[in-house]
Protein backbone atom coordinates (compact mmCIF):
# COMPACT_ATOMS: atom_id res chain seq x y z
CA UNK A 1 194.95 194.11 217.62
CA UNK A 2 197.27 196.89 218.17
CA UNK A 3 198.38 198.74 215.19
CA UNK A 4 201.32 201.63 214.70
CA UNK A 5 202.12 204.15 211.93
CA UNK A 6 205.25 203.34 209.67
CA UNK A 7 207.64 205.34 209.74
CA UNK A 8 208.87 206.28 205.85
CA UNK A 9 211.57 208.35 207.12
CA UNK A 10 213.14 206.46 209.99
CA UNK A 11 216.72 206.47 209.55
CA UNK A 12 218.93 203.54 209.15
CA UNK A 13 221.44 202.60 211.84
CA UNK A 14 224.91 203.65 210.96
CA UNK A 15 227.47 201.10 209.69
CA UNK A 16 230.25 201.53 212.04
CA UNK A 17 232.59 198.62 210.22
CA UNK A 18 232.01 195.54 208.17
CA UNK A 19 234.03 192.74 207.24
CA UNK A 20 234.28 189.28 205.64
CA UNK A 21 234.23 186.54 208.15
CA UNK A 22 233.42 183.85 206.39
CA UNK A 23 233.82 181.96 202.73
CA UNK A 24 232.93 179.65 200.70
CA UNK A 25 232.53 178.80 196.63
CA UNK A 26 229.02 180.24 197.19
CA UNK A 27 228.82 182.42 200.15
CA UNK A 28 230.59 184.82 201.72
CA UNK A 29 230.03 185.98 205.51
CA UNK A 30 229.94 189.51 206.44
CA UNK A 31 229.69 190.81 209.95
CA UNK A 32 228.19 194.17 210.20
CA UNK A 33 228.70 196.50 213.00
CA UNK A 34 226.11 198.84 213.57
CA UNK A 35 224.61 201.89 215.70
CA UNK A 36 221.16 202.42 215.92
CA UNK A 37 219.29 205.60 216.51
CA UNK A 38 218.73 205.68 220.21
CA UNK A 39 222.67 204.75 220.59
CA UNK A 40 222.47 201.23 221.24
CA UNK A 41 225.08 199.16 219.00
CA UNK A 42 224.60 195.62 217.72
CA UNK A 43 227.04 193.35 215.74
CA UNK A 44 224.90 191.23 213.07
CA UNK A 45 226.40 188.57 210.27
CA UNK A 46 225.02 188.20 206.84
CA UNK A 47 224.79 186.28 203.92
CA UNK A 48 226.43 189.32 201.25
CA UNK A 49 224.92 188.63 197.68
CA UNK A 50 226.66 189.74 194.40
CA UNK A 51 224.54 192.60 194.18
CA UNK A 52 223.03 191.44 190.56
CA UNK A 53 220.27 189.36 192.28
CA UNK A 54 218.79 186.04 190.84
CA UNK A 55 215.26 185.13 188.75
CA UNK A 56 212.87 182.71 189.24
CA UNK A 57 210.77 181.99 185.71
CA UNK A 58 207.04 180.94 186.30
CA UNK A 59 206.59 179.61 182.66
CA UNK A 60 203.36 179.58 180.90
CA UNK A 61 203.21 176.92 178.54
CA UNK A 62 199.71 177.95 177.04
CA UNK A 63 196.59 179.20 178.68
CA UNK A 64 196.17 176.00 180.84
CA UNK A 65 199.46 174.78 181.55
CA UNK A 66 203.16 175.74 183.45
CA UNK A 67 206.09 174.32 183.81
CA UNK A 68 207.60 173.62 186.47
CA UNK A 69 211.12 171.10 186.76
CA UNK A 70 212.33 169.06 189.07
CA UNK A 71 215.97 168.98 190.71
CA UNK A 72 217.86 167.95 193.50
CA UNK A 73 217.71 170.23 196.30
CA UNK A 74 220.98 169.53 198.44
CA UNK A 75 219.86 171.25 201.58
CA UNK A 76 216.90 168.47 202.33
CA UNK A 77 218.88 165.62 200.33
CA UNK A 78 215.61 165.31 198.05
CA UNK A 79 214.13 165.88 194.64
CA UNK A 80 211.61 168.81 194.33
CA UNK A 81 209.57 170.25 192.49
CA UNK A 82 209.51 174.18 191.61
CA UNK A 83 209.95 176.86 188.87
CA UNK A 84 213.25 177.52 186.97
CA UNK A 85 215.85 179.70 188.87
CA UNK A 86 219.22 181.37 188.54
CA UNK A 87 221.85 184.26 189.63
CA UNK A 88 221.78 187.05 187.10
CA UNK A 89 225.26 187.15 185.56
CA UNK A 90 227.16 190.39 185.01
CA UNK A 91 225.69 192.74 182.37
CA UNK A 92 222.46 190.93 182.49
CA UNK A 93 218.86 192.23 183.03
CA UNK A 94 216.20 189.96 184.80
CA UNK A 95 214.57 189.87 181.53
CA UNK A 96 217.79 188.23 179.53
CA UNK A 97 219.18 186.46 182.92
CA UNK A 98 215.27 184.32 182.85
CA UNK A 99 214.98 183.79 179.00
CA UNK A 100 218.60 182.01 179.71
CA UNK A 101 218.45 180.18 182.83
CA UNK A 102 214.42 178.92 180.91
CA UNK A 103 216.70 177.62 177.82
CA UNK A 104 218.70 175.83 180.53
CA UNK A 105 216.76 174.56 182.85
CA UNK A 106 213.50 173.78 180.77
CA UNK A 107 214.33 173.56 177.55
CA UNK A 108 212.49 176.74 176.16
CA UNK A 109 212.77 180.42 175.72
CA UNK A 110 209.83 182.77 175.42
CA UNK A 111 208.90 185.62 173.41
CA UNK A 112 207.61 187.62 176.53
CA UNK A 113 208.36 188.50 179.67
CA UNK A 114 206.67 189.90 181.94
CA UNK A 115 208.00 191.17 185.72
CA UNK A 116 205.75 190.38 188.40
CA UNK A 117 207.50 191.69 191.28
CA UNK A 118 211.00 191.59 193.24
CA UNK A 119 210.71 189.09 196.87
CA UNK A 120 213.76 189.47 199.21
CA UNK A 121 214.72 185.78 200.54
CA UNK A 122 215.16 186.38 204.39
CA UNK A 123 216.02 189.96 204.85
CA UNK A 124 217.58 190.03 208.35
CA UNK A 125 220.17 187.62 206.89
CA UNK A 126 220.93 187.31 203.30
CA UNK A 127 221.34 190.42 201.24
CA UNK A 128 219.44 189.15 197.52
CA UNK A 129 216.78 190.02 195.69
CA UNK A 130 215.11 187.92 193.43
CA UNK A 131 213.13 188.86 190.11
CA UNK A 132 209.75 186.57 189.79
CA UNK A 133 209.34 186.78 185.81
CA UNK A 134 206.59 185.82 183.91
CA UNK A 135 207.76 183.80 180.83
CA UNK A 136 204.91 183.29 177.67
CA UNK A 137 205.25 182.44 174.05
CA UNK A 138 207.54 179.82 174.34
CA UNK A 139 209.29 177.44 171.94
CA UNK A 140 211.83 174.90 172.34
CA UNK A 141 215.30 176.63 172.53
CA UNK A 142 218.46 174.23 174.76
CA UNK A 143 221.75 176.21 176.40
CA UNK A 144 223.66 174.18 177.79
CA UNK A 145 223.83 175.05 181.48
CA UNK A 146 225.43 174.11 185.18
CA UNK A 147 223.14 171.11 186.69
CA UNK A 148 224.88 167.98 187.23
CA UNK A 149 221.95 166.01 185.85
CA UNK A 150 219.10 166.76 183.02
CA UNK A 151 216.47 169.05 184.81
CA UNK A 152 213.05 167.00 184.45
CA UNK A 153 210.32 169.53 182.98
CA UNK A 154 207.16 168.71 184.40
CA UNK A 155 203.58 170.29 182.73
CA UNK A 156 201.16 171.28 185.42
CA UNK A 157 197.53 172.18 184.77
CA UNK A 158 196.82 175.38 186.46
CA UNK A 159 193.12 174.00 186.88
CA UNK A 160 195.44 171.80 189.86
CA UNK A 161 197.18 174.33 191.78
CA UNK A 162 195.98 173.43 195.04
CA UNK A 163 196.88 169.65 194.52
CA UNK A 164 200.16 171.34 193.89
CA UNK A 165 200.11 173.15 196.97
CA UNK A 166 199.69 170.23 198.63
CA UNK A 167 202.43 167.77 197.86
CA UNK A 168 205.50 167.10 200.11
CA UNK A 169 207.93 167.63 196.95
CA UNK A 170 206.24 171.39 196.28
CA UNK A 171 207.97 172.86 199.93
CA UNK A 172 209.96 175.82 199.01
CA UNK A 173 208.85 179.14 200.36
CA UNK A 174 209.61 181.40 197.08
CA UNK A 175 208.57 179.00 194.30
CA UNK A 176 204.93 179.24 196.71
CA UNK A 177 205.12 182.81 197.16
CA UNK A 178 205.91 183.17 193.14
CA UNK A 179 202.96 180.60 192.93
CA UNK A 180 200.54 182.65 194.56
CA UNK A 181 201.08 185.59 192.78
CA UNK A 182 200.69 184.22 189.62
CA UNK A 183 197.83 183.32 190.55
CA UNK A 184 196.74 186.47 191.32
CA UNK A 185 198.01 188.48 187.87
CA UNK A 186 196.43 185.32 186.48
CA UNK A 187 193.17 186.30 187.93
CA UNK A 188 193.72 190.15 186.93
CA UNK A 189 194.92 189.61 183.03
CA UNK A 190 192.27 187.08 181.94
């Protein structure tokens, strides 16, 4: 297999114009215009995010068991099963934004938090970052929150992650991704 330097210092192509296209309650449309290095010029659309950027909690109930909940997902018209998520509302950190969205999604805050890292959810289109936050200590604490239905929170052993890998209701890319490196800082901290 081939392999090629990275380049830290190539430069970006130059935004020539950019404009909404398309809107919704949830997304906007942008189309970007752009010029790349060696001239040629490419018009590309993306999803433009708020800027603030979202969490996902992977909470640690004790040393053996997460939570996880289960919602419906309206872009497969099913119920699944994953971690707690949410947008990170003005004048919020990822730290406060995941304590809040874990009191209303799960029905528990935690005493520490811990970031794991920062995924990007499809680059070439959508312009979001997400925070994957590590949520410990926890004790029962409700907010009352957006969902159109009561969230069911679901205890997992971590002794059964790969039976969770392998269930038909466990399908979405960054609750795996956020999976898998828990399991490695799980690996590395104990």
């Amino acid at each position: 297999m081939a392999t090629s330097k990275i380049d830290p210092n190539k430069a970006l192509p130059q935004i020539d114009n950019r404009k909404i296209i398309a809107k919704s309650r949830f997304f906007r449309i942008e189309q970007v215009d752009l010029t790349f290095s060696n001239g040629e010029t490419r018009e590309f659309e993306r999803m433009a995010g708020s800027g603030r950027g979202a969490v996902m909690i992977l909470p640690l109930k004790d040393r053996d068991t997460m939570l996880l909940i289960r919602e419906y997902a309206a872009g497969t018209h099913s119920y699944q099963l994953g971690f707690p998520k949410g947008l990170i509302d003005p004048g919020e950190s990822p730290e406060i934004a995941a304590n809040r969205e874990l009191q209303e999604e799960a029905g528990f805050k935690a005493q520490r938090l811990t970031r794991l890292q920062e995924v990007a959810m499809a680059p070439t289109f959508f312009d979001a970052k997400m925070h994957l936050i590590i949520a410990e200590d926890l004790s029962e604490s409700t907010l009352e929150g957006d969902e159109p239905e009561p969230l069911e929170v679901i205890e997992w052993p971590l002794a059964n992650l790969d039976e969770l890998l392998g269930r038909e209701d466990f399908i979405e890319a960054r609750c795996i991704a956020g999976l898998l490196l828990l399991q490695k800082w799980l690996k590395e901290t104990r």
